[in-house]
PDB file of N, CA and C in Angstrom:
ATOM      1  N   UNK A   1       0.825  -1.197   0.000  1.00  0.00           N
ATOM      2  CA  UNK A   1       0.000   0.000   0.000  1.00  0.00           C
ATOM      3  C   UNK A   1       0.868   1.260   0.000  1.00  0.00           C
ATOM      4  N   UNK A   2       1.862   1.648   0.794  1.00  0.00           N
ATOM      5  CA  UNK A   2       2.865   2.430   0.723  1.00  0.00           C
ATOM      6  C   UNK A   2       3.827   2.917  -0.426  1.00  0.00           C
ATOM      7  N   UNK A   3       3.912   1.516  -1.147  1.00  0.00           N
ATOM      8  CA  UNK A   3       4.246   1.885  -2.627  1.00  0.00           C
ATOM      9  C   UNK A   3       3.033   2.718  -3.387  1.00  0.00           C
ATOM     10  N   UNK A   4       1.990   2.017  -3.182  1.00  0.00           N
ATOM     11  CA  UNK A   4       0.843   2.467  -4.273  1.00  0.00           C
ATOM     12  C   UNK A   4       0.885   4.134  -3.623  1.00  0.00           C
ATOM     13  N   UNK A   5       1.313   4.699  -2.579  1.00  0.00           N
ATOM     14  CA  UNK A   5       1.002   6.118  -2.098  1.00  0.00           C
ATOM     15  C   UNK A   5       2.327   6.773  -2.783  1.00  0.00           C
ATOM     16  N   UNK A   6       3.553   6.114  -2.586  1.00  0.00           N
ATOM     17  CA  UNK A   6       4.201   7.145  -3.118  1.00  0.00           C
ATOM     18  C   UNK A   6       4.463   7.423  -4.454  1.00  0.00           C
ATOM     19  N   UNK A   7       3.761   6.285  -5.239  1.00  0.00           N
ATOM     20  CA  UNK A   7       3.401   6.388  -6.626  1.00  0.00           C
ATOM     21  C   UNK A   7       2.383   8.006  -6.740  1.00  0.00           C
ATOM     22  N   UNK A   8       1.586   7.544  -6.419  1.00  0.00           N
ATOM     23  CA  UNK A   8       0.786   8.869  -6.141  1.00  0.00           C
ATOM     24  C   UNK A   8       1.326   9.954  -6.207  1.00  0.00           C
ATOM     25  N   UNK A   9       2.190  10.081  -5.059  1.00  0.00           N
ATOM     26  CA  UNK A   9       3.019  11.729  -4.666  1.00  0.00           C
ATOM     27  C   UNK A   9       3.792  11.759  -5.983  1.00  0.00           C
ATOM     28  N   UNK A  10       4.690  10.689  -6.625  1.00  0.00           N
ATOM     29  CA  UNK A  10       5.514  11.357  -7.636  1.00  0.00           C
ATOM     30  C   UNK A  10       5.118  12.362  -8.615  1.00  0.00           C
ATOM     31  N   UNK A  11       3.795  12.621  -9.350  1.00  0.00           N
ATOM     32  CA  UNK A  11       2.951  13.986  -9.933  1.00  0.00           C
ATOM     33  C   UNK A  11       3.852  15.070  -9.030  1.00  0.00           C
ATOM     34  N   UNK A  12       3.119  15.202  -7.867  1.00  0.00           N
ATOM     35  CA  UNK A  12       3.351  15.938  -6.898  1.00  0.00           C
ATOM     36  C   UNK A  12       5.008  16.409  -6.738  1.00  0.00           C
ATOM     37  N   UNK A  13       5.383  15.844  -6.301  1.00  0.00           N
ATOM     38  CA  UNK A  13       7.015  16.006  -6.304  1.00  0.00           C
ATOM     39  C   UNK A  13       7.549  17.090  -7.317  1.00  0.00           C
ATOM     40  N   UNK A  14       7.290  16.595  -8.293  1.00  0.00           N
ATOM     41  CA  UNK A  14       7.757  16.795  -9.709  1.00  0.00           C
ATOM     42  C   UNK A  14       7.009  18.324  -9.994  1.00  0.00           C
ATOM     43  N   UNK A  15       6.136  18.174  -9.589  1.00  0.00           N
ATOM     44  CA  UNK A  15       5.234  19.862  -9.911  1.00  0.00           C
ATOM     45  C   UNK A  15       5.792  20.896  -8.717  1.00  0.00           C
ATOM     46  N   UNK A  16       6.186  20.526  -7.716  1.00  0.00           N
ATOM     47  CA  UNK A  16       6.628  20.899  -6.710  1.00  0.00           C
ATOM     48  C   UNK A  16       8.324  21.775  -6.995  1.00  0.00           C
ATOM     49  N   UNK A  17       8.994  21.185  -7.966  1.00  0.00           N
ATOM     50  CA  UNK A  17       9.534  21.849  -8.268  1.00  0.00           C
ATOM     51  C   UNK A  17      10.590  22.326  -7.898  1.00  0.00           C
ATOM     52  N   UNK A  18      11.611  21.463  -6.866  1.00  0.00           N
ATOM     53  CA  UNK A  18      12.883  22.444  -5.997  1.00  0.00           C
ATOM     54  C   UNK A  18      13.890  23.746  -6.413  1.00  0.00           C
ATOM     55  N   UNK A  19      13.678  23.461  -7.586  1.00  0.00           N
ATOM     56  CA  UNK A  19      14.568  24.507  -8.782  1.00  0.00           C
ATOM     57  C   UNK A  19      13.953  25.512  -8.639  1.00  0.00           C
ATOM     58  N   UNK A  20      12.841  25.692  -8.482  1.00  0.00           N
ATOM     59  CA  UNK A  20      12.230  27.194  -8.333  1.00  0.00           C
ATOM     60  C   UNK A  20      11.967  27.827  -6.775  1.00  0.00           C
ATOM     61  N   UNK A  21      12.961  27.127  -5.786  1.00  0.00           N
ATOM     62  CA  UNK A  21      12.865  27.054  -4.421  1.00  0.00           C
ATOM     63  C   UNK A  21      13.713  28.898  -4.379  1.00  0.00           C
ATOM     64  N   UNK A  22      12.699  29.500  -3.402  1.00  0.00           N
ATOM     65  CA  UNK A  22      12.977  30.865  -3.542  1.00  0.00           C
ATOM     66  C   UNK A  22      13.475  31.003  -2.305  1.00  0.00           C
ATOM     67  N   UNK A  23      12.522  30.754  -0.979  1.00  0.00           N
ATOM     68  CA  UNK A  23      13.138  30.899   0.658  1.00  0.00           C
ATOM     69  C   UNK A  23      14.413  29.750   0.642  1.00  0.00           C
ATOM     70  N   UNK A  24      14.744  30.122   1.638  1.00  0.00           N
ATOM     71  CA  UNK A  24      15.658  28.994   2.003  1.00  0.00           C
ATOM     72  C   UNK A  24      15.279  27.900   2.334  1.00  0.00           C
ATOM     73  N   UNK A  25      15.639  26.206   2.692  1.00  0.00           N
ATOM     74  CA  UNK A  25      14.957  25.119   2.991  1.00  0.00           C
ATOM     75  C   UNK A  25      15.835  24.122   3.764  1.00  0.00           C
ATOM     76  N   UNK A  26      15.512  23.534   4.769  1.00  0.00           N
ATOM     77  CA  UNK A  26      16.382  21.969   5.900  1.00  0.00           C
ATOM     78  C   UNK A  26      14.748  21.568   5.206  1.00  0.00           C
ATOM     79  N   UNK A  27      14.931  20.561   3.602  1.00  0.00           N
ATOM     80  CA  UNK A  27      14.648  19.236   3.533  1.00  0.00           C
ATOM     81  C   UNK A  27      14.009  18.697   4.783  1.00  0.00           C
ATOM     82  N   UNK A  28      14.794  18.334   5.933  1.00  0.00           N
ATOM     83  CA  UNK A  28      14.376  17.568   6.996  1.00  0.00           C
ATOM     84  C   UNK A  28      13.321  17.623   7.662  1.00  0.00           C
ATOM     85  N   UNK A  29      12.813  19.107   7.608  1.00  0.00           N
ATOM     86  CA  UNK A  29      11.996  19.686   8.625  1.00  0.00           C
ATOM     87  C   UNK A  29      11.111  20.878   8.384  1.00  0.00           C
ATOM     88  N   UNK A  30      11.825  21.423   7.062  1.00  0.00           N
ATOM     89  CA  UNK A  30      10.551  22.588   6.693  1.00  0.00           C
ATOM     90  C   UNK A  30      11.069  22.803   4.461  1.00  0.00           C
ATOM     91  N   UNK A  31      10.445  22.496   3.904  1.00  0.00           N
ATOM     92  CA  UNK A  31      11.246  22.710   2.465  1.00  0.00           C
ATOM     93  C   UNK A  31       9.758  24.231   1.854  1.00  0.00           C
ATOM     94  N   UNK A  32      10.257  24.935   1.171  1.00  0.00           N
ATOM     95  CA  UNK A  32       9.539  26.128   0.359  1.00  0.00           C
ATOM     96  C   UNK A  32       9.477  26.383  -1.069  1.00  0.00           C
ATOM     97  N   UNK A  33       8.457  25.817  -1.592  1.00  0.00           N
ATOM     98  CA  UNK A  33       8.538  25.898  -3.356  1.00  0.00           C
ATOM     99  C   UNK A  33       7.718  27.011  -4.205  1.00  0.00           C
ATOM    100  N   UNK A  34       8.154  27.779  -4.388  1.00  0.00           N
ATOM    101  CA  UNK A  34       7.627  28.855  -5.375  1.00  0.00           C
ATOM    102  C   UNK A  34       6.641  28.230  -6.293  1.00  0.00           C
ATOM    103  N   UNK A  35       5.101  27.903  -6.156  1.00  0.00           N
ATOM    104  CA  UNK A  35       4.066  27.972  -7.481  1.00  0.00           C
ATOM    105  C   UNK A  35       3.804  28.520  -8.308  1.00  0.00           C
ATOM    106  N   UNK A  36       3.784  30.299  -8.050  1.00  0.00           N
ATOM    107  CA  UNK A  36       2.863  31.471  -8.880  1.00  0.00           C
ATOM    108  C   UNK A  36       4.370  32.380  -8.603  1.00  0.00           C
ATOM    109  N   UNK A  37       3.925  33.275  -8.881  1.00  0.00           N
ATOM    110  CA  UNK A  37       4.420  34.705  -8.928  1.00  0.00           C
ATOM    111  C   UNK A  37       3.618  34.579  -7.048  1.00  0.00           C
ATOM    112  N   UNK A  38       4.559  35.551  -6.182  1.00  0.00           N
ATOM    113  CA  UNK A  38       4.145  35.291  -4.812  1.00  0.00           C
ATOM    114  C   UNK A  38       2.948  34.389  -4.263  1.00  0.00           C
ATOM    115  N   UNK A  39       3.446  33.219  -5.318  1.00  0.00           N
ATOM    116  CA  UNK A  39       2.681  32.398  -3.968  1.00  0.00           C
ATOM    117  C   UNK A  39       3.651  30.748  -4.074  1.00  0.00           C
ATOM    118  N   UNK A  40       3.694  30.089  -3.120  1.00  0.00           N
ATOM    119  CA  UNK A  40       4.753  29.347  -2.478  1.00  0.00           C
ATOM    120  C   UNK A  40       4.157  28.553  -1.642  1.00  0.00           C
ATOM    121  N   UNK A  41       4.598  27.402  -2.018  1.00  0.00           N
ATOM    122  CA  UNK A  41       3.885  26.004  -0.830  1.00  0.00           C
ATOM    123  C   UNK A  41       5.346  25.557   0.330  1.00  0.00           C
ATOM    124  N   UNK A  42       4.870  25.704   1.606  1.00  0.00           N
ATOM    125  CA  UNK A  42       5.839  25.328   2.652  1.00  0.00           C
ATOM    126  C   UNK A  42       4.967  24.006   3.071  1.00  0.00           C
ATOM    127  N   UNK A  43       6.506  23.162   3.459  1.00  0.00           N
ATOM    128  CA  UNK A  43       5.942  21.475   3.450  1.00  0.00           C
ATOM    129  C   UNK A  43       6.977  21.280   4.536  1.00  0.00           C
ATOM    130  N   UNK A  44       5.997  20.544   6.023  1.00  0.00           N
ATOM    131  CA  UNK A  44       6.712  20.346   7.134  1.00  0.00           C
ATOM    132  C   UNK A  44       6.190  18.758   7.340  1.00  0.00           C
ATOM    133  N   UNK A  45       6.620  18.048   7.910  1.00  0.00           N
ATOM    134  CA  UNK A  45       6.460  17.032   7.899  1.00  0.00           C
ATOM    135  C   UNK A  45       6.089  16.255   9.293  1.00  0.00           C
ATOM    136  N   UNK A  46       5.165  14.883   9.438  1.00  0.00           N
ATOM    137  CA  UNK A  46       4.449  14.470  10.555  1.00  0.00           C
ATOM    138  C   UNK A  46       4.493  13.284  10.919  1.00  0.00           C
ATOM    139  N   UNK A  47       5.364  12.688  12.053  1.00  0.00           N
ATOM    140  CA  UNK A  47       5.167  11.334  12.163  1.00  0.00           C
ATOM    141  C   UNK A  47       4.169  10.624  12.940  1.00  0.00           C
ATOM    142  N   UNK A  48       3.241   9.944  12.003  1.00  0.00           N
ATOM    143  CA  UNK A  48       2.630   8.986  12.082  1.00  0.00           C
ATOM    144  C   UNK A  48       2.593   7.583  12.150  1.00  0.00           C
ATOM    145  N   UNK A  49       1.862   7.247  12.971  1.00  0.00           N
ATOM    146  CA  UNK A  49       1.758   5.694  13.353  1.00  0.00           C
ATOM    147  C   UNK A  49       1.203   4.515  12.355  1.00  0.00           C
ATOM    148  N   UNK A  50       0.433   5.157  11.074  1.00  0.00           N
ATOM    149  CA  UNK A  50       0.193   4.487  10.493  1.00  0.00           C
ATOM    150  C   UNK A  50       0.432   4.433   9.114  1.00  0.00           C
ATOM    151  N   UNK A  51       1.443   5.618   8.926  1.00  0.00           N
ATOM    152  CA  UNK A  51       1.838   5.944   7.503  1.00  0.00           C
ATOM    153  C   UNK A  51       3.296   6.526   7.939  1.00  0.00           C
ATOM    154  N   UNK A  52       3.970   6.613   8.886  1.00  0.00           N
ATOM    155  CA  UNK A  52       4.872   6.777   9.173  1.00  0.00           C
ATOM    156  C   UNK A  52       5.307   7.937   8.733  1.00  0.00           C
ATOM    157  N   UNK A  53       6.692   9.046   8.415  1.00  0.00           N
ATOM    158  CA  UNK A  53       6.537  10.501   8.194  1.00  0.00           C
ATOM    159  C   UNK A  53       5.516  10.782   6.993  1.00  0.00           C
ATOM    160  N   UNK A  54       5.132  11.873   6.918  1.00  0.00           N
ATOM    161  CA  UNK A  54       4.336  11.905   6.152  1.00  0.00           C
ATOM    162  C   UNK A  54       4.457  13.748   5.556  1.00  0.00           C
ATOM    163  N   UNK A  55       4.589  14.089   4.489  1.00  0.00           N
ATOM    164  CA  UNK A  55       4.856  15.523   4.636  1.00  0.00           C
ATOM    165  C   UNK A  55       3.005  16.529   4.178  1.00  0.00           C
ATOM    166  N   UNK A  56       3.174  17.663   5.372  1.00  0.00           N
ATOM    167  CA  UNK A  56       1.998  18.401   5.495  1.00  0.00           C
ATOM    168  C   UNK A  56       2.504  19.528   4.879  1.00  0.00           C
ATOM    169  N   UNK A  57       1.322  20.053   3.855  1.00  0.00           N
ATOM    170  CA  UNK A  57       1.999  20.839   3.003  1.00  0.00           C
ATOM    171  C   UNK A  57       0.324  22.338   3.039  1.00  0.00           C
ATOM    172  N   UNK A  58       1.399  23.766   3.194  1.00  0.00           N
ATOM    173  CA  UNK A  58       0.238  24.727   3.402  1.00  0.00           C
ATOM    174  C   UNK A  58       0.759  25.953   2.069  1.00  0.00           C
ATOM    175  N   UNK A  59       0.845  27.085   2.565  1.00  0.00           N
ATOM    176  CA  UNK A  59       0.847  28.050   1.175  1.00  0.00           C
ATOM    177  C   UNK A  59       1.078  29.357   2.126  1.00  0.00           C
ATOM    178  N   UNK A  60       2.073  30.301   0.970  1.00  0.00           N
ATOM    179  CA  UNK A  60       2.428  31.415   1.494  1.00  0.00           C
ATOM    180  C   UNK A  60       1.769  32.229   0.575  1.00  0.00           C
ATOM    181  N   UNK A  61       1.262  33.616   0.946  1.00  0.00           N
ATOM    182  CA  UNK A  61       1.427  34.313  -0.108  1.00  0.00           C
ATOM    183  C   UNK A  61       1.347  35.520   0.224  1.00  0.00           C
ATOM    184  N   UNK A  62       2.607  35.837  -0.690  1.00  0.00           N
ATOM    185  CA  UNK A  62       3.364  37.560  -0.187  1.00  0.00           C
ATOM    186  C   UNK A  62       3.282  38.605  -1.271  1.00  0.00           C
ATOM    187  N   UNK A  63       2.392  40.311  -0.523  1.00  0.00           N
ATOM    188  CA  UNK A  63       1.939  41.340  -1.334  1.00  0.00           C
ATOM    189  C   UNK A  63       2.730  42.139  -0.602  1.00  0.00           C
ATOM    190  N   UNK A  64       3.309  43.066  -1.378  1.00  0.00           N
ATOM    191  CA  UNK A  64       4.114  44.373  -1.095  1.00  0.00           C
ATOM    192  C   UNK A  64       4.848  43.962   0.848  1.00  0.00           C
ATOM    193  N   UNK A  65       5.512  43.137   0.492  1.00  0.00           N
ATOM    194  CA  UNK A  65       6.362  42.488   1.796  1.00  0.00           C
ATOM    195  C   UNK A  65       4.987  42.589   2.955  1.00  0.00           C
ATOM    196  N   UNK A  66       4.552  41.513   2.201  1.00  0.00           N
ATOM    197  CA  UNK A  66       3.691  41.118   3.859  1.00  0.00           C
ATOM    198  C   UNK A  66       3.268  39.872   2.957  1.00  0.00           C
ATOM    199  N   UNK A  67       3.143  39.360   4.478  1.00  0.00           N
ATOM    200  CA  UNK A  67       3.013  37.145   4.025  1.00  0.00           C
ATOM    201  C   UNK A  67       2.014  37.283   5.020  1.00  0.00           C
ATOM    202  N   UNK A  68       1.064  36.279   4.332  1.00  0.00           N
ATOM    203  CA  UNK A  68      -0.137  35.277   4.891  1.00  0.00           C
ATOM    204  C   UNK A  68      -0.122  33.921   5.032  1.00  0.00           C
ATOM    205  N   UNK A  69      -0.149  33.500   5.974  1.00  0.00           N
ATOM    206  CA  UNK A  69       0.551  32.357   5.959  1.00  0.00           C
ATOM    207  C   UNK A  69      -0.781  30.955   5.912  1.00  0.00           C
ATOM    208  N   UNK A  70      -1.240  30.330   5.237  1.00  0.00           N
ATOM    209  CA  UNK A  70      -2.854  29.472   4.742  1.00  0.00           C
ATOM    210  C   UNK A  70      -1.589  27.921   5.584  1.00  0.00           C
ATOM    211  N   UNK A  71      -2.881  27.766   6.942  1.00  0.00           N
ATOM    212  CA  UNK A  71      -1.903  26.403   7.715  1.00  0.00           C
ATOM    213  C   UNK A  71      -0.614  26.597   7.989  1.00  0.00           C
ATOM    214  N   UNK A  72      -0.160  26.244   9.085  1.00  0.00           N
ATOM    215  CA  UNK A  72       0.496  26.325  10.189  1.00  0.00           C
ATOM    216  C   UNK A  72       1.334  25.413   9.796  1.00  0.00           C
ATOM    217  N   UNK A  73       2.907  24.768   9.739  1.00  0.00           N
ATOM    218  CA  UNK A  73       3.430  23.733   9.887  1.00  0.00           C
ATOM    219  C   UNK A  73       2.886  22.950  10.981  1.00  0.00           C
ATOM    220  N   UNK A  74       3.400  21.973  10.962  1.00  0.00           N
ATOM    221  CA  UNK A  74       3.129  20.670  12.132  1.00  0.00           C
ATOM    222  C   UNK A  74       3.216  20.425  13.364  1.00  0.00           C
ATOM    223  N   UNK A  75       4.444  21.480  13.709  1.00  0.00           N
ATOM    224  CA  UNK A  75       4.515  22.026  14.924  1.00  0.00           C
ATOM    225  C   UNK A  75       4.872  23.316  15.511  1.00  0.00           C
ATOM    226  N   UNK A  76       5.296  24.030  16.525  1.00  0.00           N
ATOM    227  CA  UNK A  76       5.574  25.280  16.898  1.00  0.00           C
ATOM    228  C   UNK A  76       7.390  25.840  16.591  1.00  0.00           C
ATOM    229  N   UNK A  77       7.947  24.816  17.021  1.00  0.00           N
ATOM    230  CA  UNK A  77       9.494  24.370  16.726  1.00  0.00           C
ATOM    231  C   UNK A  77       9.768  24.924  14.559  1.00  0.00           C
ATOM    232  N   UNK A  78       8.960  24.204  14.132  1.00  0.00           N
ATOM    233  CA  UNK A  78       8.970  24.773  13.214  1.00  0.00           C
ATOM    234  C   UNK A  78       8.028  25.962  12.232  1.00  0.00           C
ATOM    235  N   UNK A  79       7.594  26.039  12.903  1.00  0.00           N
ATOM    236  CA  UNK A  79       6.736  27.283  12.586  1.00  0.00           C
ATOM    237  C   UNK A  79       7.457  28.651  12.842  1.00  0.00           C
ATOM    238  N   UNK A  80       8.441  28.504  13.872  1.00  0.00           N
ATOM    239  CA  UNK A  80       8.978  29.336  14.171  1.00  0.00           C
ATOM    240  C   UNK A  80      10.326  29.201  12.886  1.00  0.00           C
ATOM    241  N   UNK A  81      10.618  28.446  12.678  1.00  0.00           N
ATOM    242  CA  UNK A  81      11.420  28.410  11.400  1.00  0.00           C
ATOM    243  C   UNK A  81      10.849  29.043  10.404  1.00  0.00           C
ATOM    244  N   UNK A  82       9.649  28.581  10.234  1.00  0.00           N
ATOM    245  CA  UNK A  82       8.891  29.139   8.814  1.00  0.00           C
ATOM    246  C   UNK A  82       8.777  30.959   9.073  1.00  0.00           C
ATOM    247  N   UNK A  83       8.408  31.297   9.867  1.00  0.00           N
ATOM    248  CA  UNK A  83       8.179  32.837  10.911  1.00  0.00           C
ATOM    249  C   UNK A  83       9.766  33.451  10.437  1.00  0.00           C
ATOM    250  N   UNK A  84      10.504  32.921  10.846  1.00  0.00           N
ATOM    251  CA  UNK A  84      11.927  33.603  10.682  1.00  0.00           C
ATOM    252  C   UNK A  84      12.616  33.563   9.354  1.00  0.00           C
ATOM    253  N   UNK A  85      12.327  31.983   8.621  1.00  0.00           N
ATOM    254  CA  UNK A  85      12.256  32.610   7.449  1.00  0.00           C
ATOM    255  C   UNK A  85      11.702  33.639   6.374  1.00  0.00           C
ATOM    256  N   UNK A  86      10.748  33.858   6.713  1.00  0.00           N
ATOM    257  CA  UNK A  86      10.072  34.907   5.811  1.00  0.00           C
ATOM    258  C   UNK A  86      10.544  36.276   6.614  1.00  0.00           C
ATOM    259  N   UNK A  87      10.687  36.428   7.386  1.00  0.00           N
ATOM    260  CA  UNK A  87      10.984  37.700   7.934  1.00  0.00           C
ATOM    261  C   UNK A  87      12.525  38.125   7.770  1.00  0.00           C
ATOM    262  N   UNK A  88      13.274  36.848   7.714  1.00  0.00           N
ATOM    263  CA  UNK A  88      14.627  37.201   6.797  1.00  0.00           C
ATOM    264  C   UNK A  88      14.858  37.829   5.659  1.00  0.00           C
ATOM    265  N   UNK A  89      13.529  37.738   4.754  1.00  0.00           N
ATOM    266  CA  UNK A  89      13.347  37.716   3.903  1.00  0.00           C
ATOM    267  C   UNK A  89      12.932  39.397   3.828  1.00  0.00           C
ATOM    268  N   UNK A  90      12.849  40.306   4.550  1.00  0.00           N
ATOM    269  CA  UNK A  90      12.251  41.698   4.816  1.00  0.00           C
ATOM    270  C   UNK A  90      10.746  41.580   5.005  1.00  0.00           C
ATOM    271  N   UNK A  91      10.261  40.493   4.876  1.00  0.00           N
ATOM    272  CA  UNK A  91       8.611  40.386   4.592  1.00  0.00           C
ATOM    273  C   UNK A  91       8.070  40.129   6.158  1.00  0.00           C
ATOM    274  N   UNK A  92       6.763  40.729   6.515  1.00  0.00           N
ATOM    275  CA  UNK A  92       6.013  40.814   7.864  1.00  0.00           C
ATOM    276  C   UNK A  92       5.046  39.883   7.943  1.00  0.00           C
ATOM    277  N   UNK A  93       5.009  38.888   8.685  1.00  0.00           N
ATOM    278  CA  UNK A  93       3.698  38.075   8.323  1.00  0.00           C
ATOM    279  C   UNK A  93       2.538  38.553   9.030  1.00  0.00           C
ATOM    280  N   UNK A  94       1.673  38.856   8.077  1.00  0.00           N
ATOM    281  CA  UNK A  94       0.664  39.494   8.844  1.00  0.00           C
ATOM    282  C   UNK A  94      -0.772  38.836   8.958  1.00  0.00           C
ATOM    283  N   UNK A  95      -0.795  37.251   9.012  1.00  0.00           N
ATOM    284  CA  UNK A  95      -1.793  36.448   9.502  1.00  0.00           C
ATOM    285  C   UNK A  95      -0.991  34.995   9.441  1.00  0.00           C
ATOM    286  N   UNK A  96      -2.143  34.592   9.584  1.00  0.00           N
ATOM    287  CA  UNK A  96      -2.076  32.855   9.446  1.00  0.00           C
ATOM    288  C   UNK A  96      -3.800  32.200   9.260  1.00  0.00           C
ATOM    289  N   UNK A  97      -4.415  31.789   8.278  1.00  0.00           N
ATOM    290  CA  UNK A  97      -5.267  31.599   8.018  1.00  0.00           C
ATOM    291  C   UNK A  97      -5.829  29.462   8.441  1.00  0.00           C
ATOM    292  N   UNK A  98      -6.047  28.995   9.266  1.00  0.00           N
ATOM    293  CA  UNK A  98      -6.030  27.587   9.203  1.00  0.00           C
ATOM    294  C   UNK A  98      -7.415  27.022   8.788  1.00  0.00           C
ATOM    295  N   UNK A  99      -7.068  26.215   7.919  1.00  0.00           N
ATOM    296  CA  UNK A  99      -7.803  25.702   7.238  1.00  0.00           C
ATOM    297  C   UNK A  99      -8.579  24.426   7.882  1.00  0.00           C
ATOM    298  N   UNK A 100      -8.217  23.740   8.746  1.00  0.00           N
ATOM    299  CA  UNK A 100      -9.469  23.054   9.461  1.00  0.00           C
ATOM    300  C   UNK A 100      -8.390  22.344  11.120  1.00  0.00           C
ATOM    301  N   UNK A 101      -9.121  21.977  11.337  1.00  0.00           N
ATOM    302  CA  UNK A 101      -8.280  21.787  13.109  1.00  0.00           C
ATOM    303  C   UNK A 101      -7.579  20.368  13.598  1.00  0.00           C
ATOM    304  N   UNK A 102      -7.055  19.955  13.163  1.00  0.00           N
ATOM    305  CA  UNK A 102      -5.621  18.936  12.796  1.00  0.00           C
ATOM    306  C   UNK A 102      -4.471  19.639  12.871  1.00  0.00           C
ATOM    307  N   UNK A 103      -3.543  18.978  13.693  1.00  0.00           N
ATOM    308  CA  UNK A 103      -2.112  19.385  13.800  1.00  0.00           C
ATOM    309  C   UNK A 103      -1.610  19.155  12.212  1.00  0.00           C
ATOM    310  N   UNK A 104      -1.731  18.974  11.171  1.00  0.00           N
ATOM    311  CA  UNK A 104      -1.342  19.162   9.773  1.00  0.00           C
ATOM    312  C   UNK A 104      -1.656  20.440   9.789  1.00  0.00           C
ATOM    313  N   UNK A 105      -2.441  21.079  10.086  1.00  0.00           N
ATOM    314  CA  UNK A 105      -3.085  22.869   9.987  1.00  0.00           C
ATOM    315  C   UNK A 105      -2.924  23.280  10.803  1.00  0.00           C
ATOM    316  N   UNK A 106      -2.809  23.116  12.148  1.00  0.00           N
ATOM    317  CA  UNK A 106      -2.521  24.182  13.050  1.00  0.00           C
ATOM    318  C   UNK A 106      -2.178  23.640  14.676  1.00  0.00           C
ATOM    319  N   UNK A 107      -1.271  22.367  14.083  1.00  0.00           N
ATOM    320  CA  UNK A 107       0.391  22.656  15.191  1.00  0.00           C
ATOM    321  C   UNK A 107       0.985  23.328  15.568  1.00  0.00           C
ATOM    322  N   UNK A 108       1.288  23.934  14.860  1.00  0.00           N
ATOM    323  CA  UNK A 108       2.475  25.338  15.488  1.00  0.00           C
ATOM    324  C   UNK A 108       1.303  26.445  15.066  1.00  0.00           C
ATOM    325  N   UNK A 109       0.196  26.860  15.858  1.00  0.00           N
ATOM    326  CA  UNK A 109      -0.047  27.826  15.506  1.00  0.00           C
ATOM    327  C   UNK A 109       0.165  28.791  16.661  1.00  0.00           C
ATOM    328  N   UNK A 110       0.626  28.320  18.081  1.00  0.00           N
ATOM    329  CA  UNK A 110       0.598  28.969  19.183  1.00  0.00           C
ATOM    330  C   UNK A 110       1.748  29.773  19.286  1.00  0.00           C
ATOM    331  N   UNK A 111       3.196  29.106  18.347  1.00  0.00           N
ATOM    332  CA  UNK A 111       4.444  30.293  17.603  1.00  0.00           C
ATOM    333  C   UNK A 111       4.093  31.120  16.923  1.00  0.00           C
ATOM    334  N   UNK A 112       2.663  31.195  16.261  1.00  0.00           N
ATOM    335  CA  UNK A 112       2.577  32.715  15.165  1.00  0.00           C
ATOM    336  C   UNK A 112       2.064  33.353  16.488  1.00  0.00           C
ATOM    337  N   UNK A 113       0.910  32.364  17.320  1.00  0.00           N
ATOM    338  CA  UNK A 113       0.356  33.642  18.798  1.00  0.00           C
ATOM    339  C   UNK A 113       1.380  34.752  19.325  1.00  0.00           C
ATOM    340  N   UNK A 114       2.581  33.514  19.519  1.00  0.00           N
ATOM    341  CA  UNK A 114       3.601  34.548  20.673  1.00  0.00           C
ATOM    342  C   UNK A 114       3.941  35.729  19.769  1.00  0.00           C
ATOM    343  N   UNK A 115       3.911  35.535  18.181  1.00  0.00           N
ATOM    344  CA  UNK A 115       4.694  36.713  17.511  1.00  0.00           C
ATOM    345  C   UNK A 115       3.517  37.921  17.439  1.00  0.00           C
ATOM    346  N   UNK A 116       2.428  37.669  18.000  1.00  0.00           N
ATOM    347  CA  UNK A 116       1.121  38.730  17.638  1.00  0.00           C
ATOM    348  C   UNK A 116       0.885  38.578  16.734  1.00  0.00           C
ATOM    349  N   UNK A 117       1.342  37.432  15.798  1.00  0.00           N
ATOM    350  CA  UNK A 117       0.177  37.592  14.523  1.00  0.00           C
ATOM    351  C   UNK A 117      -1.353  36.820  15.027  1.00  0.00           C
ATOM    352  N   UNK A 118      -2.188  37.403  13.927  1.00  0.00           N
ATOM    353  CA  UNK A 118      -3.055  36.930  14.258  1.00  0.00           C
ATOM    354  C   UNK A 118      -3.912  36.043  13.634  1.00  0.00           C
ATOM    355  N   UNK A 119      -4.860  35.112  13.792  1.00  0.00           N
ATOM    356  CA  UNK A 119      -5.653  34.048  13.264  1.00  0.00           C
ATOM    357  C   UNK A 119      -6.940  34.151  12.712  1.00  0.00           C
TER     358      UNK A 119
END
C-alpha cells in the first residue's frame, strides 16, 4: 500500500519543483517551493503511526512584503522556522489563516500567537 502512495506523490514532487525554491529550505523539517508569482507552498512534515513521516503541506502568499501564511506547519518548533524565514526575507507576516483543526493545519499555531500575529 505504501508503494501504491508514493506512486501517487511522484505527480506531486515533480510539480513541486525544488529549482524554483525561492526561501531557504532543511529538507528535513521545513522545504519552500515557489508555485505562482508570490505564492509558495511550505511542506513540514508528521510522524505517524500508520503511515509513518508523512509531509503536510500549506501556502504562502506575499503582497508588497507582507506574508499570509494558509496552515500552520506541524509544529511550533517549526513554525517558528517558517516565521523567521520569511521575515529574513524583509517580509512581515501578517496572519495565518487555518484551514481546518488537525495538527497538519494548526500545530504550530501557538508560535505565530507569541509573535502577535493573528488568526
Amino acid at each position: 500500500m505504501k508503494k501504491f502512495i508514493y506512486f501517487l506523490l511522484i505527480p506531486f514532487l515533480f510539480a513541486c519543483n525544488p529549482s524554483k525554491s525561492l526561501l531557504s529550505k532543511n529538507e528535513n523539517q521545513l522545504a519552500f517551493y515557489k508555485i505562482k508569482k508570490n505564492t509558495f507552498v511550505h511542506i513540514s512534515f508528521l510522524q505517524t503511526q500508520t503511515w509513518g513521516k508523512v509531509g503536510c503541506n500549506g501556502m504562502i502568499y506575499i503582497h508588497k512584503n507582507q506574508a499570509y501564511v494558509f496552515d500552520t506547519p506541524t509544529d511550533n518548533e517549526t513554525s517558528e522556522i517558517l516565521i523567521k524565514t520569511i521575515e529574513d526575507q524583509n517580509i512581515k507576516v501578517k496572519g495565518v489563516v487555518v484551514n481546518h483543526f488537525h495538527n497538519d493545519c494548526l500545530g504550530g499555531l501557538e508560535a505565530f500567537h507569541k509573535k502577535g500575529i493573528k488568526s
